[in-house]
N, C-alpha and C. Protein backbone atom coordinates (compact mmCIF):
# COMPACT_ATOMS: atom_id res chain seq x y z
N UNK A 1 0.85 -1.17 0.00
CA UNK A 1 0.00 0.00 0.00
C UNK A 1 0.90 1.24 0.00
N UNK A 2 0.65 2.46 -0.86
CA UNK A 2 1.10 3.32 -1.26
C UNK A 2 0.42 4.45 -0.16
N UNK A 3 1.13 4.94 0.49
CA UNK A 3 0.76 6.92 1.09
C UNK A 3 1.06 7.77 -0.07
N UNK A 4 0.45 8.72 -0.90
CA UNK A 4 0.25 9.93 -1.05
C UNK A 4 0.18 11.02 -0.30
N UNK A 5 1.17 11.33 -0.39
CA UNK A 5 1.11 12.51 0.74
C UNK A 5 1.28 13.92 -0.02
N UNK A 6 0.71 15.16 0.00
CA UNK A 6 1.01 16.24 -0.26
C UNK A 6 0.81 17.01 0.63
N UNK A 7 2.36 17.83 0.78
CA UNK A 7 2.19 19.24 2.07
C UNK A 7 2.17 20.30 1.20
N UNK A 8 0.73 20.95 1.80
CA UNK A 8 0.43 22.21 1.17
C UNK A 8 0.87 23.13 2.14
N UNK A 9 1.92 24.65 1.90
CA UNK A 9 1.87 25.71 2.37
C UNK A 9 0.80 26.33 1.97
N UNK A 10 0.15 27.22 2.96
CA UNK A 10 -1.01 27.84 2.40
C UNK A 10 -0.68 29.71 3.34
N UNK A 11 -0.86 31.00 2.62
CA UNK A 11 -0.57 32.02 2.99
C UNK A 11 -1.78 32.38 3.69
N UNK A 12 -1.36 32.51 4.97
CA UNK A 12 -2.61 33.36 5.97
C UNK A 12 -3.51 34.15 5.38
N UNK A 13 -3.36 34.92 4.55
CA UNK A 13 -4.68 35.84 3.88
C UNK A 13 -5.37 35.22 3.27
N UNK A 14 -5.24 33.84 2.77
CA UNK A 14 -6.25 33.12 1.81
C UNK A 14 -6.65 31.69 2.74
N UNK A 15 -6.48 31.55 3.97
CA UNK A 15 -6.48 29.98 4.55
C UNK A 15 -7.83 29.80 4.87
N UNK A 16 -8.69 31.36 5.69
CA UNK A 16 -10.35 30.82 5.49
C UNK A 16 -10.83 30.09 4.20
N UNK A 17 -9.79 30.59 3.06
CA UNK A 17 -10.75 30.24 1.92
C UNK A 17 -10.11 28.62 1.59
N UNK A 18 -8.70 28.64 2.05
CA UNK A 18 -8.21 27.50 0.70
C UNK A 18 -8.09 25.99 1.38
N UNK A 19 -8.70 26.65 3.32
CA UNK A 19 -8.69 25.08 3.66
C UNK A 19 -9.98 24.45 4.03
N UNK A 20 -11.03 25.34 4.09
CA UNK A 20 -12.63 24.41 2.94
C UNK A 20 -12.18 23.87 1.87
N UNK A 21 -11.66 25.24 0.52
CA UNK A 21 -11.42 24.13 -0.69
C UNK A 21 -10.72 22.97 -0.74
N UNK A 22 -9.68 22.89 0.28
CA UNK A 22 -8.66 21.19 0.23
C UNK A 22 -10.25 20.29 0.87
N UNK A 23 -10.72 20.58 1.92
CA UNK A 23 -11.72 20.02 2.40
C UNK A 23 -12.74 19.48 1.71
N UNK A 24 -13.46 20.23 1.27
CA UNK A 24 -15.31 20.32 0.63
C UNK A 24 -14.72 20.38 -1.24
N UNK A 25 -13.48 20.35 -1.47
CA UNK A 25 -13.74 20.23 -2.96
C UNK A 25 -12.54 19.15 -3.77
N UNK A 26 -11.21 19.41 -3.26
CA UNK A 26 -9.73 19.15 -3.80
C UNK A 26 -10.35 17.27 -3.65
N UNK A 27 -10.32 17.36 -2.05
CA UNK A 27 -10.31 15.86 -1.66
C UNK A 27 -11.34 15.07 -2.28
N UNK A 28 -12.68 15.56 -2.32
CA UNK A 28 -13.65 14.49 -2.63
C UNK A 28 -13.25 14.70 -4.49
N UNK A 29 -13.02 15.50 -4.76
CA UNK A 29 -12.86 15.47 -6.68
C UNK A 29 -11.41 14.39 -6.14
N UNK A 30 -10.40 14.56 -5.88
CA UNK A 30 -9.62 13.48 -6.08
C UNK A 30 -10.21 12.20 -5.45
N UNK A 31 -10.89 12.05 -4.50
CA UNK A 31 -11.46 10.68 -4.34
C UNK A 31 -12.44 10.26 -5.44
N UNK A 32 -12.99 11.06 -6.31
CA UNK A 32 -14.10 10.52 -7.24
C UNK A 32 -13.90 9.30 -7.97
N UNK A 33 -12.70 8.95 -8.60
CA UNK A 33 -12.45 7.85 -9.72
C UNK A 33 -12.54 6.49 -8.70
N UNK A 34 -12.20 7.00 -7.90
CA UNK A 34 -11.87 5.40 -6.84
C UNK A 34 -10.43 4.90 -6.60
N UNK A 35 -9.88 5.46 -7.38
CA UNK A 35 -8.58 5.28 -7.01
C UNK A 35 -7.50 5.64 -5.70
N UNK A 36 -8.01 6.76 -4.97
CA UNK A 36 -7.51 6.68 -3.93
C UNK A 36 -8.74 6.87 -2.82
N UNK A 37 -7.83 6.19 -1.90
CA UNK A 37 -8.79 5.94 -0.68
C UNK A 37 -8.32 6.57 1.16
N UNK A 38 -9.12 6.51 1.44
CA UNK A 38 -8.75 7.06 2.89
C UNK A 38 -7.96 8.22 3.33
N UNK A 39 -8.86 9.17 2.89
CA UNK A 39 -7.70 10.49 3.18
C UNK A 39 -7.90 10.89 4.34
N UNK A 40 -6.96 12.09 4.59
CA UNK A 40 -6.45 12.58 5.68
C UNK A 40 -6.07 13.90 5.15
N UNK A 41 -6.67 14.81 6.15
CA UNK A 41 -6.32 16.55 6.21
C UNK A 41 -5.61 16.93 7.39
N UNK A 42 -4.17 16.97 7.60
CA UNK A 42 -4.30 17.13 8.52
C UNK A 42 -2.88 18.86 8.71
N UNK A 43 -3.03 19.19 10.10
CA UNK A 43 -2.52 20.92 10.45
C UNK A 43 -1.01 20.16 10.48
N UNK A 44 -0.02 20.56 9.82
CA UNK A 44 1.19 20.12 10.30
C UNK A 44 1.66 21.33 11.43
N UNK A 45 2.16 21.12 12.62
CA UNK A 45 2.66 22.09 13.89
C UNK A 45 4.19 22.00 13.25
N UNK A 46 4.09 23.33 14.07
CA UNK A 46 5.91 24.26 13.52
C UNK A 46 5.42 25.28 14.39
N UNK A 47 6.72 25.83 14.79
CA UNK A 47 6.87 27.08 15.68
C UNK A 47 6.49 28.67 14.66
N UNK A 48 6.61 28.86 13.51
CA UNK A 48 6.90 30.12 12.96
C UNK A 48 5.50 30.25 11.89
N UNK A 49 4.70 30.62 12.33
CA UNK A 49 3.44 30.79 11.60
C UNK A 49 2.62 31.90 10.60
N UNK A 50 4.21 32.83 10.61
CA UNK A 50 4.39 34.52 10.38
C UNK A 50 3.06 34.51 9.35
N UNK A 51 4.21 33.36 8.17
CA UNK A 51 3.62 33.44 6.51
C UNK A 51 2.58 32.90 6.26
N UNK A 52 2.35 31.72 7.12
CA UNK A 52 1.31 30.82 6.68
C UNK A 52 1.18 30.04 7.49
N UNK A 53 0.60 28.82 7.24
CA UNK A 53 0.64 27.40 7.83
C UNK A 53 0.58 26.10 6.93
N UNK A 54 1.10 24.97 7.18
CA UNK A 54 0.85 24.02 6.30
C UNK A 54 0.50 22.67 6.92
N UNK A 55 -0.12 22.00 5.60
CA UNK A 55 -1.12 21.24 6.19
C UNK A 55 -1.02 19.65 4.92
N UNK A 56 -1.09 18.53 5.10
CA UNK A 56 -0.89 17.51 4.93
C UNK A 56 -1.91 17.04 4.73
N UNK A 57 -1.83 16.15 2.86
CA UNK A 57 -3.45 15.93 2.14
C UNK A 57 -2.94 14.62 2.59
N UNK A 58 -3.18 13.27 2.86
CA UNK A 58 -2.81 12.01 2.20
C UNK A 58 -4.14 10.94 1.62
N UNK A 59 -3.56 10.51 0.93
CA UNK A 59 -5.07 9.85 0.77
C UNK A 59 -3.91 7.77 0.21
N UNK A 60 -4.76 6.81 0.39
CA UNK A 60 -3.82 5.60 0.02
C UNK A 60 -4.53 5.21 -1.28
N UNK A 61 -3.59 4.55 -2.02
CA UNK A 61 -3.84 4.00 -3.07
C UNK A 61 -2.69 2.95 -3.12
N UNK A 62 -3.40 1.85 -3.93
CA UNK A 62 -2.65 0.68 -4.31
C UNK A 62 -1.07 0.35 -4.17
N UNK A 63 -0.97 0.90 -5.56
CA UNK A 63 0.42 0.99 -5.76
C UNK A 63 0.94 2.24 -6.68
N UNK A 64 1.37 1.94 -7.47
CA UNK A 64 2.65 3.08 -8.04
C UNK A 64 1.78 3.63 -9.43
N UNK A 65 1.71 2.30 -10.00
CA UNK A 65 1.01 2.21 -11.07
C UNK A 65 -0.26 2.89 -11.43
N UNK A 66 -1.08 2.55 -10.17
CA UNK A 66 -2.32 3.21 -10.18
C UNK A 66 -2.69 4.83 -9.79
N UNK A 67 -1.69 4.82 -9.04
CA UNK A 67 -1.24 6.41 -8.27
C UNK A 67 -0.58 6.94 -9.82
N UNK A 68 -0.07 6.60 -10.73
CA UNK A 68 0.53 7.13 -11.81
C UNK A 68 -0.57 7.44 -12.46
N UNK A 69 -1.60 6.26 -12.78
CA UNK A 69 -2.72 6.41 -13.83
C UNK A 69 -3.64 7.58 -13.43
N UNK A 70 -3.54 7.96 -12.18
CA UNK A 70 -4.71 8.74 -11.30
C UNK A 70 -4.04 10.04 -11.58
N UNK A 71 -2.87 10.00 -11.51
CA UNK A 71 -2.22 11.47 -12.20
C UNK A 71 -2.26 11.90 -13.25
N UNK A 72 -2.29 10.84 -14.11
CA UNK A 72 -2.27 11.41 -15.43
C UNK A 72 -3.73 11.65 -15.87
N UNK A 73 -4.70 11.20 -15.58
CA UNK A 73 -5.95 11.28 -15.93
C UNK A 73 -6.99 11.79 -14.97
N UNK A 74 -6.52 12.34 -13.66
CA UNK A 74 -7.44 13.15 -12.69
C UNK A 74 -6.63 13.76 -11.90
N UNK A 75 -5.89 13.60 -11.53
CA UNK A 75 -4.90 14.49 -10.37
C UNK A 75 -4.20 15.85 -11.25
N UNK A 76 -3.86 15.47 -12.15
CA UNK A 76 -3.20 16.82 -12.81
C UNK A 76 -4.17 18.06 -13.21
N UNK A 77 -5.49 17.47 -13.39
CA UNK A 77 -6.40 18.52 -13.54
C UNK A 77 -6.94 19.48 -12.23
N UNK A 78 -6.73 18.08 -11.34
CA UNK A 78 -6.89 19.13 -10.15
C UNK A 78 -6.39 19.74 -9.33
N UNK A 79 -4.98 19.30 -9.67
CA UNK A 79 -3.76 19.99 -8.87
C UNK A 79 -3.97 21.70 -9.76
N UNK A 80 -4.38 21.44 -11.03
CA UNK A 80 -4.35 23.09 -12.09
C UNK A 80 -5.60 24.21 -11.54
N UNK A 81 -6.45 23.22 -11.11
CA UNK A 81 -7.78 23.98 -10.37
C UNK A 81 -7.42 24.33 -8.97
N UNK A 82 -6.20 23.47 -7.90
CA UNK A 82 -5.49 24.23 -6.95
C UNK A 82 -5.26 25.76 -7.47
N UNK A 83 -4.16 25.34 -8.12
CA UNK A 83 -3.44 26.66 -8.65
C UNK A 83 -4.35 27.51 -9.05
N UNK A 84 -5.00 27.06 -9.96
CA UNK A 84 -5.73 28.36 -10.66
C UNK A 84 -6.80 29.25 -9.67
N UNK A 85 -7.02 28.52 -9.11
CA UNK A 85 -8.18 29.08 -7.40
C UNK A 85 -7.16 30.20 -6.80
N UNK A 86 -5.87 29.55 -6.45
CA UNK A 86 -4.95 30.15 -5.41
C UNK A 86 -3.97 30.54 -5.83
N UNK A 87 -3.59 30.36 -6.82
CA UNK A 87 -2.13 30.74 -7.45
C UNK A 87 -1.23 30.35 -6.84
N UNK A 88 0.03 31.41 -6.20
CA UNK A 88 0.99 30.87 -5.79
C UNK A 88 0.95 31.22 -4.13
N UNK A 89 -0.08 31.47 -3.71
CA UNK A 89 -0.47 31.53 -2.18
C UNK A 89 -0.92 30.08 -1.72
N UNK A 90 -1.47 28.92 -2.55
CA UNK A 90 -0.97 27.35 -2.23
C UNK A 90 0.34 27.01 -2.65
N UNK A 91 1.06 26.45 -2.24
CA UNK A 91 2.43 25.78 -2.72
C UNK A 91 2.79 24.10 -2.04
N UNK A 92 2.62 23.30 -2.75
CA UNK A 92 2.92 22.16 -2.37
C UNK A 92 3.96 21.19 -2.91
N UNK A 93 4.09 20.03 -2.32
CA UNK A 93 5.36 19.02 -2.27
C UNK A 93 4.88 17.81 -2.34
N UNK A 94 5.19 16.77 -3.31
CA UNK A 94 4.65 15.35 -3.12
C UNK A 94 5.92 14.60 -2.26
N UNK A 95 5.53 13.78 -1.39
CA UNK A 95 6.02 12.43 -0.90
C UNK A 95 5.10 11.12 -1.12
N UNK A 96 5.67 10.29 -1.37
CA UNK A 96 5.42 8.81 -1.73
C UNK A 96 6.15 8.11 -0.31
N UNK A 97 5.23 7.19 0.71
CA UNK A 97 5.57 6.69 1.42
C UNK A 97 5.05 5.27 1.33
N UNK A 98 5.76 4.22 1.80
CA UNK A 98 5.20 2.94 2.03
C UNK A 98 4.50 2.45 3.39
N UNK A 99 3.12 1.68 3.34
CA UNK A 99 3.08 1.63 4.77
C UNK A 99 3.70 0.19 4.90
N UNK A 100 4.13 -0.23 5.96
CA UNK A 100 5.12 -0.56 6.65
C UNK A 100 3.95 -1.76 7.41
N UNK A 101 3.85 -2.92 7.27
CA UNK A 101 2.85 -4.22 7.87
C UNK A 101 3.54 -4.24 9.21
């Protein structure tokens, strides 16, 4: 089993707005195909909160393969509807983790 993980920075002047949208829109459009499952929103803690805050999507899927197919044919559209909502006041990072039996 594959973790998807993406840490979103998100800039304090836009976070009322952009952490409903990870919530009520990003997550369930990326859960739609079925391909990934069981997500998680969660506040990552850090001491320095000047700029922003950031916050951790994960959701699991299969394997590599399928997490590839989900990119190329639904994740990339909605990573562009991130951006295009928020511009460069979201900024995020993929990690690929394994879970560990």
């Amino acid at each position: 089993m594959i973790v998807y993980n993406t840490t979103f920075h998100i800039d304090k002047d836009i976070l009322d707005d952009a952490l409903p949208y990870l919530a009520k829109i990003y997550i369930p459009k990326a859960m739609a195909g079925g391909f990934l499952r069981q997500p998680y929103l969660r506040r990552i803690l850090q001491t320095n909160e000047d700029a922003g805050e950031s916050y951790a999507v994960q959701f699991h899927v299969k394997n590599i393969d399928t997490l590839n197919y989900w990119l190329e044919k639904e994740g990339n559209v909605i990573h562009q509807a991130l951006t295009g909502q928020f511009g460069d006041k979201v900024v995020g990072f993929t990690t690929l983790l394994e879970e560990i039996d």
